[in-house]
PDB file of N, CA and C in Angstrom:
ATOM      1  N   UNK A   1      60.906  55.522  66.610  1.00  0.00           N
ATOM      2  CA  UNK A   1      61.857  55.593  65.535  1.00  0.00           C
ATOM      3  C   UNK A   1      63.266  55.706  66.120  1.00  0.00           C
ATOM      4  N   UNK A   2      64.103  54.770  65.626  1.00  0.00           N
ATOM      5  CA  UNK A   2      65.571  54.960  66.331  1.00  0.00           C
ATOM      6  C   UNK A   2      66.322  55.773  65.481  1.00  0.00           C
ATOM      7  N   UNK A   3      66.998  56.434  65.935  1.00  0.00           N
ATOM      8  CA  UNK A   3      68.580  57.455  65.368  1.00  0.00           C
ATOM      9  C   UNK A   3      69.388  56.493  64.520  1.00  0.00           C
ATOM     10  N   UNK A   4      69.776  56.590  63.952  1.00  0.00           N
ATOM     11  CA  UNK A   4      71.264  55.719  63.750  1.00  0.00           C
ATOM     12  C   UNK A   4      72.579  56.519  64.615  1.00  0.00           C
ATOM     13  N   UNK A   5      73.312  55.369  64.687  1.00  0.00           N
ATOM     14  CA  UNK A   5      74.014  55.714  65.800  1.00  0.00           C
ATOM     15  C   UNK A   5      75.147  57.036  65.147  1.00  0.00           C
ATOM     16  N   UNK A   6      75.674  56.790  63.555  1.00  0.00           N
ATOM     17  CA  UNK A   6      76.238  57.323  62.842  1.00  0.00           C
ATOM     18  C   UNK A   6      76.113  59.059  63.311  1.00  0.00           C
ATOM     19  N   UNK A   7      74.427  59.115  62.591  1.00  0.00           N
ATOM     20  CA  UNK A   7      73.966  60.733  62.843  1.00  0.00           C
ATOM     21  C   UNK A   7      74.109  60.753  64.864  1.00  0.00           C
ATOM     22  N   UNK A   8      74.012  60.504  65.618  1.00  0.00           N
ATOM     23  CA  UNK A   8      73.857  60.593  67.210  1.00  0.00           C
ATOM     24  C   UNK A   8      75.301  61.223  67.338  1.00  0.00           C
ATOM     25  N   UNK A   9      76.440  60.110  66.744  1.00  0.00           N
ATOM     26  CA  UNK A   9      77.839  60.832  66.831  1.00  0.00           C
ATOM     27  C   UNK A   9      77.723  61.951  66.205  1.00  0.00           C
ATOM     28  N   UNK A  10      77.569  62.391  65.240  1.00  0.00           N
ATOM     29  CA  UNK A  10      77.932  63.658  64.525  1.00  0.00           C
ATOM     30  C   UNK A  10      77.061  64.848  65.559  1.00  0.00           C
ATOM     31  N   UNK A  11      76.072  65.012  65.854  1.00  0.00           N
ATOM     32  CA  UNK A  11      75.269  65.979  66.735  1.00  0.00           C
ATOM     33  C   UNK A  11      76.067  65.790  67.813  1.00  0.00           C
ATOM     34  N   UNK A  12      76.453  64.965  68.345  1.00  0.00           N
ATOM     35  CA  UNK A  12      77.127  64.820  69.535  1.00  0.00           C
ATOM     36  C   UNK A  12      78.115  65.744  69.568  1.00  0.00           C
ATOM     37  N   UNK A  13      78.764  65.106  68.296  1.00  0.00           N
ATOM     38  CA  UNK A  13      80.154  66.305  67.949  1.00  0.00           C
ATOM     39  C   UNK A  13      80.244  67.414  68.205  1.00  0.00           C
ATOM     40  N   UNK A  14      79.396  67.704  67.242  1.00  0.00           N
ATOM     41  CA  UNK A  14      79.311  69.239  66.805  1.00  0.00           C
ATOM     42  C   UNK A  14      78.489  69.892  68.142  1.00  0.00           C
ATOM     43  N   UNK A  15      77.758  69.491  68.927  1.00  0.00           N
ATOM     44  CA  UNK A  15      77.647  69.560  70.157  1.00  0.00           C
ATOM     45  C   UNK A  15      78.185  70.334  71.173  1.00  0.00           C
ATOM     46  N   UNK A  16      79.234  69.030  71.250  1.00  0.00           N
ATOM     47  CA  UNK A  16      80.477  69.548  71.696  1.00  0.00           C
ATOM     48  C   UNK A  16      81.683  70.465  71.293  1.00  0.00           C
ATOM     49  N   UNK A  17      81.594  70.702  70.139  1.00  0.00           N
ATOM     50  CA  UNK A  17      82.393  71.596  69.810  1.00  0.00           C
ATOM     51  C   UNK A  17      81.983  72.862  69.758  1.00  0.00           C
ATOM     52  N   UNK A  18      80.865  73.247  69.600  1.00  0.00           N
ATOM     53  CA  UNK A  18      80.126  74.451  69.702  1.00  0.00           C
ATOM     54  C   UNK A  18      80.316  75.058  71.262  1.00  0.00           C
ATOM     55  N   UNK A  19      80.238  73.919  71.739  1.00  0.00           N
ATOM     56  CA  UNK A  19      80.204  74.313  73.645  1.00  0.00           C
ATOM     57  C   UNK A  19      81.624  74.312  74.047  1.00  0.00           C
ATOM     58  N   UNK A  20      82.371  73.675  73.592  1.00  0.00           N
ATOM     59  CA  UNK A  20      83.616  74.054  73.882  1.00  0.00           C
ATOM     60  C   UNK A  20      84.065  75.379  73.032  1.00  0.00           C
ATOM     61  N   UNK A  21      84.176  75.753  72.046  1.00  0.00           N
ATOM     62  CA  UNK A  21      84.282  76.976  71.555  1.00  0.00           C
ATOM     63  C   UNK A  21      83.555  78.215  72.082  1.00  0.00           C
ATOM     64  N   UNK A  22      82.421  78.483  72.441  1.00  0.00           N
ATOM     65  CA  UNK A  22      81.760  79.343  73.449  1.00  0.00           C
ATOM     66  C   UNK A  22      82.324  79.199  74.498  1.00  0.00           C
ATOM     67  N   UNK A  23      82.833  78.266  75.594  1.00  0.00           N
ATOM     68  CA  UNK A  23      83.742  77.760  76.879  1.00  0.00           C
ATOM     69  C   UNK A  23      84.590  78.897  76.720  1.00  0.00           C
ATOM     70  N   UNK A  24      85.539  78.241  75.494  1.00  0.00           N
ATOM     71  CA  UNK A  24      86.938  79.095  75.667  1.00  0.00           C
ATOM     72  C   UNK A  24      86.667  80.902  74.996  1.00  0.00           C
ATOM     73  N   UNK A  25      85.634  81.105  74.022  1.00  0.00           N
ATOM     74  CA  UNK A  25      85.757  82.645  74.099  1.00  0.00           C
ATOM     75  C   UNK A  25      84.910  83.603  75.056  1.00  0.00           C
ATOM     76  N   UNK A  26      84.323  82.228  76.258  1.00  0.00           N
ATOM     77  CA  UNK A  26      83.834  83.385  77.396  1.00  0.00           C
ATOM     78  C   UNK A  26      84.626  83.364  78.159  1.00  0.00           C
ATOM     79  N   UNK A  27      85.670  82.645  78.466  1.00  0.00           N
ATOM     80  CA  UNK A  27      86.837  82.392  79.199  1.00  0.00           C
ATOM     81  C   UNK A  27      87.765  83.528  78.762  1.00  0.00           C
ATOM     82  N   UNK A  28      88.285  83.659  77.374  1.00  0.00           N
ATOM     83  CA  UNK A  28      88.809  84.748  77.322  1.00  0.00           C
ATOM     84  C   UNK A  28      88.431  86.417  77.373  1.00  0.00           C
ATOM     85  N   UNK A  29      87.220  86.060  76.884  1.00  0.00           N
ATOM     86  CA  UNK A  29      86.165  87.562  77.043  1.00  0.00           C
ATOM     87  C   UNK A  29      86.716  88.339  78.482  1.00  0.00           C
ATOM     88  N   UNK A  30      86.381  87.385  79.329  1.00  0.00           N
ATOM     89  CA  UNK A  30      86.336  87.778  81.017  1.00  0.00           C
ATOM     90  C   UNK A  30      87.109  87.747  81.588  1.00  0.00           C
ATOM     91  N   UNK A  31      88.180  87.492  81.221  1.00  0.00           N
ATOM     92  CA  UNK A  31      89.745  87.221  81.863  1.00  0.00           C
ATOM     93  C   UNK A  31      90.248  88.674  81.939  1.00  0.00           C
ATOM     94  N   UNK A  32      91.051  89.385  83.166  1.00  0.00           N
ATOM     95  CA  UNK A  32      91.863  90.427  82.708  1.00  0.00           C
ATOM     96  C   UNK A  32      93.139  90.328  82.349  1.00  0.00           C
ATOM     97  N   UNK A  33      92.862  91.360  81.237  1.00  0.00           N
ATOM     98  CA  UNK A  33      93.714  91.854  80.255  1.00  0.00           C
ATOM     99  C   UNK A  33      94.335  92.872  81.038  1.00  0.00           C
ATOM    100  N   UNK A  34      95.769  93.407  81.376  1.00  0.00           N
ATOM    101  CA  UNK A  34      96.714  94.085  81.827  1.00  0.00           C
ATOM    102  C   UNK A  34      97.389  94.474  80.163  1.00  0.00           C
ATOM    103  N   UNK A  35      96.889  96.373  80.852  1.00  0.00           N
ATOM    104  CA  UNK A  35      97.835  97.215  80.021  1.00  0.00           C
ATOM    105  C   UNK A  35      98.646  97.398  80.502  1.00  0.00           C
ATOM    106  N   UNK A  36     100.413  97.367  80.359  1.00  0.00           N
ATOM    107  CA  UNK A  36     101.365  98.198  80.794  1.00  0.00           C
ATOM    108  C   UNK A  36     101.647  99.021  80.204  1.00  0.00           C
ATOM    109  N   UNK A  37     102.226 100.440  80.547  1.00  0.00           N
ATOM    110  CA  UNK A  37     102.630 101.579  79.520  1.00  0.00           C
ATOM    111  C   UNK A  37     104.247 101.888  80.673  1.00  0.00           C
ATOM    112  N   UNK A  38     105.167 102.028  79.921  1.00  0.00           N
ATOM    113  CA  UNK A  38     106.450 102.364  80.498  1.00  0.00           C
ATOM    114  C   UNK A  38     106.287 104.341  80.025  1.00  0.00           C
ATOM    115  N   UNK A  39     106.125 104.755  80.829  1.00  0.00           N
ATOM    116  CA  UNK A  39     106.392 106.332  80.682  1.00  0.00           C
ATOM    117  C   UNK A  39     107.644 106.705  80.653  1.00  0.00           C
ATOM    118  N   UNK A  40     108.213 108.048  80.394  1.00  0.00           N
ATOM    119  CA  UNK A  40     109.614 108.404  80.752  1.00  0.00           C
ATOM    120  C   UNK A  40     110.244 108.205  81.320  1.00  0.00           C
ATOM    121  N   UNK A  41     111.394 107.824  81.438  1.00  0.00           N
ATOM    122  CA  UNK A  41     112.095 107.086  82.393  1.00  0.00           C
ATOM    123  C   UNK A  41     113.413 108.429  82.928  1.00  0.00           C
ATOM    124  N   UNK A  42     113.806 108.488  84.048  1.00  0.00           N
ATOM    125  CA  UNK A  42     114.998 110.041  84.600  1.00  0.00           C
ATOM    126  C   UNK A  42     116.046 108.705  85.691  1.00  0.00           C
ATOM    127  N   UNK A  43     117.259 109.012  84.837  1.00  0.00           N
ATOM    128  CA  UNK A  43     118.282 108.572  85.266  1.00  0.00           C
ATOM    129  C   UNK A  43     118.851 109.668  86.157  1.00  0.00           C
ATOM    130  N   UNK A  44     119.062 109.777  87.622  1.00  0.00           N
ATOM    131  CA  UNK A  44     119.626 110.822  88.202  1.00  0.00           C
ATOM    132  C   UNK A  44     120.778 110.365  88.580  1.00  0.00           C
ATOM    133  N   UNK A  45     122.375 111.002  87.976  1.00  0.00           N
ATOM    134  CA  UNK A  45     123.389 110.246  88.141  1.00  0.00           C
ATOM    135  C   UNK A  45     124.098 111.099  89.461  1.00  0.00           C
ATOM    136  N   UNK A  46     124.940 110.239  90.111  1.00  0.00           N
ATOM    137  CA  UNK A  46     125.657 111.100  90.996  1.00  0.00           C
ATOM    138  C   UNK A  46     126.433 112.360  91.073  1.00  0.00           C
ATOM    139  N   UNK A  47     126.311 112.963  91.682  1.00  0.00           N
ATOM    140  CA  UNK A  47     126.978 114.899  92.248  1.00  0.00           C
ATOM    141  C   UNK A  47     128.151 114.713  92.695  1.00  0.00           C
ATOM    142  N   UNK A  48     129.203 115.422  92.350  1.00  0.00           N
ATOM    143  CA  UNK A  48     130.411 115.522  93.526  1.00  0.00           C
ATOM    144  C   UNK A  48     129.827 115.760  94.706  1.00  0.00           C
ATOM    145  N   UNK A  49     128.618 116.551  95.562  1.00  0.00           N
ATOM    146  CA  UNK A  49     128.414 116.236  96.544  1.00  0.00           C
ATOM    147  C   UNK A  49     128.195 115.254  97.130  1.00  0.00           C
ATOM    148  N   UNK A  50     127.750 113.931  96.559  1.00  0.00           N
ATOM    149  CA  UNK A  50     127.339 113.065  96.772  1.00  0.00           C
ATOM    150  C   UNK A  50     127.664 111.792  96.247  1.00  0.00           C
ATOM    151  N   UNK A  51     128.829 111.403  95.500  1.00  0.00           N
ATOM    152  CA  UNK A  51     129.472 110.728  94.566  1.00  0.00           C
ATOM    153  C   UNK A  51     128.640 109.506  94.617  1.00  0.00           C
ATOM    154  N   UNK A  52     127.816 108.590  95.639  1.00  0.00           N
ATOM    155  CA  UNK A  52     127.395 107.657  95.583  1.00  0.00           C
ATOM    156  C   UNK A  52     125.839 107.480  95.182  1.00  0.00           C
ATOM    157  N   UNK A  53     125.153 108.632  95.136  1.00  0.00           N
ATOM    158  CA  UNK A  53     123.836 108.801  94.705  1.00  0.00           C
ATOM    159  C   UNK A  53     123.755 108.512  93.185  1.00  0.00           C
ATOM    160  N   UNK A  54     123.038 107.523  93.574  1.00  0.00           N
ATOM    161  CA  UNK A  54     122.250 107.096  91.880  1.00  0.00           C
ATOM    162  C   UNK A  54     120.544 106.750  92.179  1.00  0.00           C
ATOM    163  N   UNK A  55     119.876 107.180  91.219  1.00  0.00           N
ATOM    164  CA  UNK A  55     118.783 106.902  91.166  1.00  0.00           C
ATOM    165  C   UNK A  55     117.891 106.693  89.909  1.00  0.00           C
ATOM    166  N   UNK A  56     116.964 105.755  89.181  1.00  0.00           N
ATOM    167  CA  UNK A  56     116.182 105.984  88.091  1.00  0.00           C
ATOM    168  C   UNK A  56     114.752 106.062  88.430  1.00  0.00           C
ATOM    169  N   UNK A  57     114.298 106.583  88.105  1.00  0.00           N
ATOM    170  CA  UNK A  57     112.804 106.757  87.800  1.00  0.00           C
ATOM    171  C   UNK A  57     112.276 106.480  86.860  1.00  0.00           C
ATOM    172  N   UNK A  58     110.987 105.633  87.178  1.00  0.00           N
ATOM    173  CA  UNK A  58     110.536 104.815  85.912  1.00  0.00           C
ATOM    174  C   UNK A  58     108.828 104.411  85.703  1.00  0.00           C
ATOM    175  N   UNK A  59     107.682 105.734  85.715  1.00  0.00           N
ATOM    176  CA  UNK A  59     106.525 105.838  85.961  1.00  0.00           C
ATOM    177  C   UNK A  59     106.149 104.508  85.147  1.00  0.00           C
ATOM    178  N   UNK A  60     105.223 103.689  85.538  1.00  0.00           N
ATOM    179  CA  UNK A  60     105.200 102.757  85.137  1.00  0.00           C
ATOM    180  C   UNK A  60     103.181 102.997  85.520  1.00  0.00           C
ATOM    181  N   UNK A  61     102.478 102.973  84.343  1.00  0.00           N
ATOM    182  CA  UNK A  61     100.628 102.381  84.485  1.00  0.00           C
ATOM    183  C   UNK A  61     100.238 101.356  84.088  1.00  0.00           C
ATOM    184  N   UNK A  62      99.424 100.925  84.706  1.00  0.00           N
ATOM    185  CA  UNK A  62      99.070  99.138  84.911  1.00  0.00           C
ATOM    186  C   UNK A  62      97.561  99.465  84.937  1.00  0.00           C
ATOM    187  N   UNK A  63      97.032  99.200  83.472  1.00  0.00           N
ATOM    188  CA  UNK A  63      95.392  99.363  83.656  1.00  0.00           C
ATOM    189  C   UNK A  63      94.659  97.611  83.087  1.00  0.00           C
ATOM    190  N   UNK A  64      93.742  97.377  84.045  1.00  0.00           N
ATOM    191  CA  UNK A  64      92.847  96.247  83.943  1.00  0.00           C
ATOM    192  C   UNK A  64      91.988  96.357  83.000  1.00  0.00           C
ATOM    193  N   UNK A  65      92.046  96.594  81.428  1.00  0.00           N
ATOM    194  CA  UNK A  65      91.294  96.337  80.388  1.00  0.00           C
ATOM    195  C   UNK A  65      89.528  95.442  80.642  1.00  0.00           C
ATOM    196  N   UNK A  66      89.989  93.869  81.104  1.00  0.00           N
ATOM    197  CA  UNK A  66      89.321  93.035  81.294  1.00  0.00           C
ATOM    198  C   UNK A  66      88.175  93.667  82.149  1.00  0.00           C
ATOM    199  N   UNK A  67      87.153  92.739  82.163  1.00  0.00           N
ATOM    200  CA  UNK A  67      85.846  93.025  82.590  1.00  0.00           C
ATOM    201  C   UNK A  67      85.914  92.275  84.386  1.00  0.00           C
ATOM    202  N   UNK A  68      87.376  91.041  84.746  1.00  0.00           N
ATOM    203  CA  UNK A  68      87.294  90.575  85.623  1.00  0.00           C
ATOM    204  C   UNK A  68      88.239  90.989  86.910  1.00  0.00           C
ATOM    205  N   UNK A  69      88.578  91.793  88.088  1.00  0.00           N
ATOM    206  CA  UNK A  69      89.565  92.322  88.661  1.00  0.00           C
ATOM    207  C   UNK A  69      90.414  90.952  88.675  1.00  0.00           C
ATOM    208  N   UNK A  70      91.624  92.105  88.892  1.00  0.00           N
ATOM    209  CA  UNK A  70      93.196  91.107  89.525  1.00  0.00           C
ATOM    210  C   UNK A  70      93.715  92.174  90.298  1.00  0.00           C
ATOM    211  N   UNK A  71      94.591  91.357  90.833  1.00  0.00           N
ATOM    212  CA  UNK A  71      95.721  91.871  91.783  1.00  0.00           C
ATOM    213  C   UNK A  71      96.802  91.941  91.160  1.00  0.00           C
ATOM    214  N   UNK A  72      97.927  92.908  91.004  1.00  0.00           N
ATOM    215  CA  UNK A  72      99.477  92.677  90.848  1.00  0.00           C
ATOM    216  C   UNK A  72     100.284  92.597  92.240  1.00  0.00           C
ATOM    217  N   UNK A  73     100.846  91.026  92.213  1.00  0.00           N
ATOM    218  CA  UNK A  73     101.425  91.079  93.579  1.00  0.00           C
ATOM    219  C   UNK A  73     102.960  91.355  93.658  1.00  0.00           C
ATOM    220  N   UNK A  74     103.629  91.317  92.893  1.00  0.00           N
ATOM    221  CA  UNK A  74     104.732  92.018  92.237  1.00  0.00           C
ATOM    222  C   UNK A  74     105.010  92.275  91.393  1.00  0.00           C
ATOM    223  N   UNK A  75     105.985  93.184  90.859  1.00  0.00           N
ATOM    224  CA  UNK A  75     106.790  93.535  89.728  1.00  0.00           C
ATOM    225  C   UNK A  75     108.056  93.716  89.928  1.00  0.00           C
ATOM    226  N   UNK A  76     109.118  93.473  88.798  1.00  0.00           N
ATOM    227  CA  UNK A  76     110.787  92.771  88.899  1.00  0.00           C
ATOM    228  C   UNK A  76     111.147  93.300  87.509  1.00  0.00           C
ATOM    229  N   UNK A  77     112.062  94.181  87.922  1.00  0.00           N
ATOM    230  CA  UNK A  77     112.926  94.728  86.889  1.00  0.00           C
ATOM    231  C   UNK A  77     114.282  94.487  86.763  1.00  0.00           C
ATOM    232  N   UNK A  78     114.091  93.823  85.734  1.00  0.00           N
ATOM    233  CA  UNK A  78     115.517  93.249  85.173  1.00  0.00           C
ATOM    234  C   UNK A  78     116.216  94.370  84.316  1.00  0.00           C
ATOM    235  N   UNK A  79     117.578  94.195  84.364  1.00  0.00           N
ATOM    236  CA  UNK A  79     118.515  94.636  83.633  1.00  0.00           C
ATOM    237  C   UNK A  79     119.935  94.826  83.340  1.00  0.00           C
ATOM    238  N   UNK A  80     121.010  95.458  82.494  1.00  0.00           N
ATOM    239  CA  UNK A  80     122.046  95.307  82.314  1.00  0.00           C
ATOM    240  C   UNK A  80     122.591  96.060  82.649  1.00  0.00           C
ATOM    241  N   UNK A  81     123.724  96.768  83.031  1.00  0.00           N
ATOM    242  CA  UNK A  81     124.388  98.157  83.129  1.00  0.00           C
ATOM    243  C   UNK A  81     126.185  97.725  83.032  1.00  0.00           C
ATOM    244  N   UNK A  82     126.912  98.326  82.657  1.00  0.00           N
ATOM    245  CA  UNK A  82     128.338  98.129  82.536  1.00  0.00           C
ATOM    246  C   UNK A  82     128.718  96.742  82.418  1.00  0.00           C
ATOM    247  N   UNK A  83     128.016  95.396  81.811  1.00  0.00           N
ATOM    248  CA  UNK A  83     128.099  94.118  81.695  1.00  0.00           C
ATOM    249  C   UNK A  83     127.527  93.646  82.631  1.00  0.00           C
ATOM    250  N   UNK A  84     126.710  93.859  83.778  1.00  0.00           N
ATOM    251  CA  UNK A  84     126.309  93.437  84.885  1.00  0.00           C
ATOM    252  C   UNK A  84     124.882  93.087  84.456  1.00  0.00           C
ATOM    253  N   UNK A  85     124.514  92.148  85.081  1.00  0.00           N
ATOM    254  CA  UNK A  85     122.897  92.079  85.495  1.00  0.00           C
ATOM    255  C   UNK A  85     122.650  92.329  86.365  1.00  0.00           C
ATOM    256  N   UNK A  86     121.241  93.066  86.947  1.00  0.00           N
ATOM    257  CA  UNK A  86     121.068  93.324  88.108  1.00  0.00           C
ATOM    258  C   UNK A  86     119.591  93.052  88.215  1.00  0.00           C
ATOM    259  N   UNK A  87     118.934  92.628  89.226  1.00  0.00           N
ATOM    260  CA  UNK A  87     117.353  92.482  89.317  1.00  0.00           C
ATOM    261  C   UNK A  87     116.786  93.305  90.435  1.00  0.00           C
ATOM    262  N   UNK A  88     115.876  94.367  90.302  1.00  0.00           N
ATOM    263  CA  UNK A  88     115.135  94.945  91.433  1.00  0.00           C
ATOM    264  C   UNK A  88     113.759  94.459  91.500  1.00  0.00           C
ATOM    265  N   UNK A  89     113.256  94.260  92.863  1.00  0.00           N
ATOM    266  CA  UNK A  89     112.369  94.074  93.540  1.00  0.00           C
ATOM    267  C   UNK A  89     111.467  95.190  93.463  1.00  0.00           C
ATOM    268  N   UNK A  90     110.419  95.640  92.852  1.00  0.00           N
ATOM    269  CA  UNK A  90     109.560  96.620  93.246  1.00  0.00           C
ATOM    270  C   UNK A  90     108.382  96.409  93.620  1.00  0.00           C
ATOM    271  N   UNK A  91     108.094  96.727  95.021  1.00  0.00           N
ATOM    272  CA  UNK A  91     106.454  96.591  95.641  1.00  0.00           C
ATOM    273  C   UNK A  91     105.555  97.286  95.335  1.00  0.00           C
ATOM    274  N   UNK A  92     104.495  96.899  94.394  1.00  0.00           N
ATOM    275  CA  UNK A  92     103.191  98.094  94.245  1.00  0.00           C
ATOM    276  C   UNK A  92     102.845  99.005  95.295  1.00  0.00           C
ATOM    277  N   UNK A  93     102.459 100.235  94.986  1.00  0.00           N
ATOM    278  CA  UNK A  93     101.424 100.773  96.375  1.00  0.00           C
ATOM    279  C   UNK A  93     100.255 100.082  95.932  1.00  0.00           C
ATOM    280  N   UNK A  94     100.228  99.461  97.245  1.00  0.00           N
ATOM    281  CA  UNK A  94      98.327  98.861  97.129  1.00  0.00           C
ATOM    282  C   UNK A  94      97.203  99.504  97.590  1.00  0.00           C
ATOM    283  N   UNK A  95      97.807 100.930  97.752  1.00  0.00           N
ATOM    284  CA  UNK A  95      96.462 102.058  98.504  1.00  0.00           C
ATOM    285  C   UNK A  95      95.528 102.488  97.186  1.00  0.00           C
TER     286      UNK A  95
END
């Protein structure tokens, strides 16, 4: 008994679309997901002892939600201060 070719396309289809839709939500299932949380941030401004000391502090947690590890190989903090932009470089501890 032959198919018609009509019904062959449609199973085909739907086939494929079923398998591509499972594709992409095991793809996203397993992917990690990165929480960032910005904690309190301590602006330490300069002392007459020290007129040039500036410093901010800026606890920063980075949790892997996802079921798959990653690496963070950097992080870059942008920002503004007195009309300026400025960009810092910050290296994870990787211990």
């Amino acid at each position: 008994m032959l198919i018609d070719n009509g019904i062959l396309a449609i199973i085909g289809a739907i086939t494929g679309t079923v398998s591509l839709g499972i594709l992409i939500y095991k793809t996203w299932k397993e992917k990690p997901r990165l929480s960032i949380v910005i904690q309190k941030a301590w602006w330490y401004i300069h002392t007459p002892d020290d007129p040039k000391f500036n410093m901010i502090i800026i606890p920063v947690r980075i949790d892997n939600t996802g079921s798959n590890g990653t690496t963070v190989y950097a992080i870059q903090l942008d920002f503004h201060n007195k009309g300026k932009s400025h960009t810092t470089p910050i290296i994870p501890d990787m211990t």
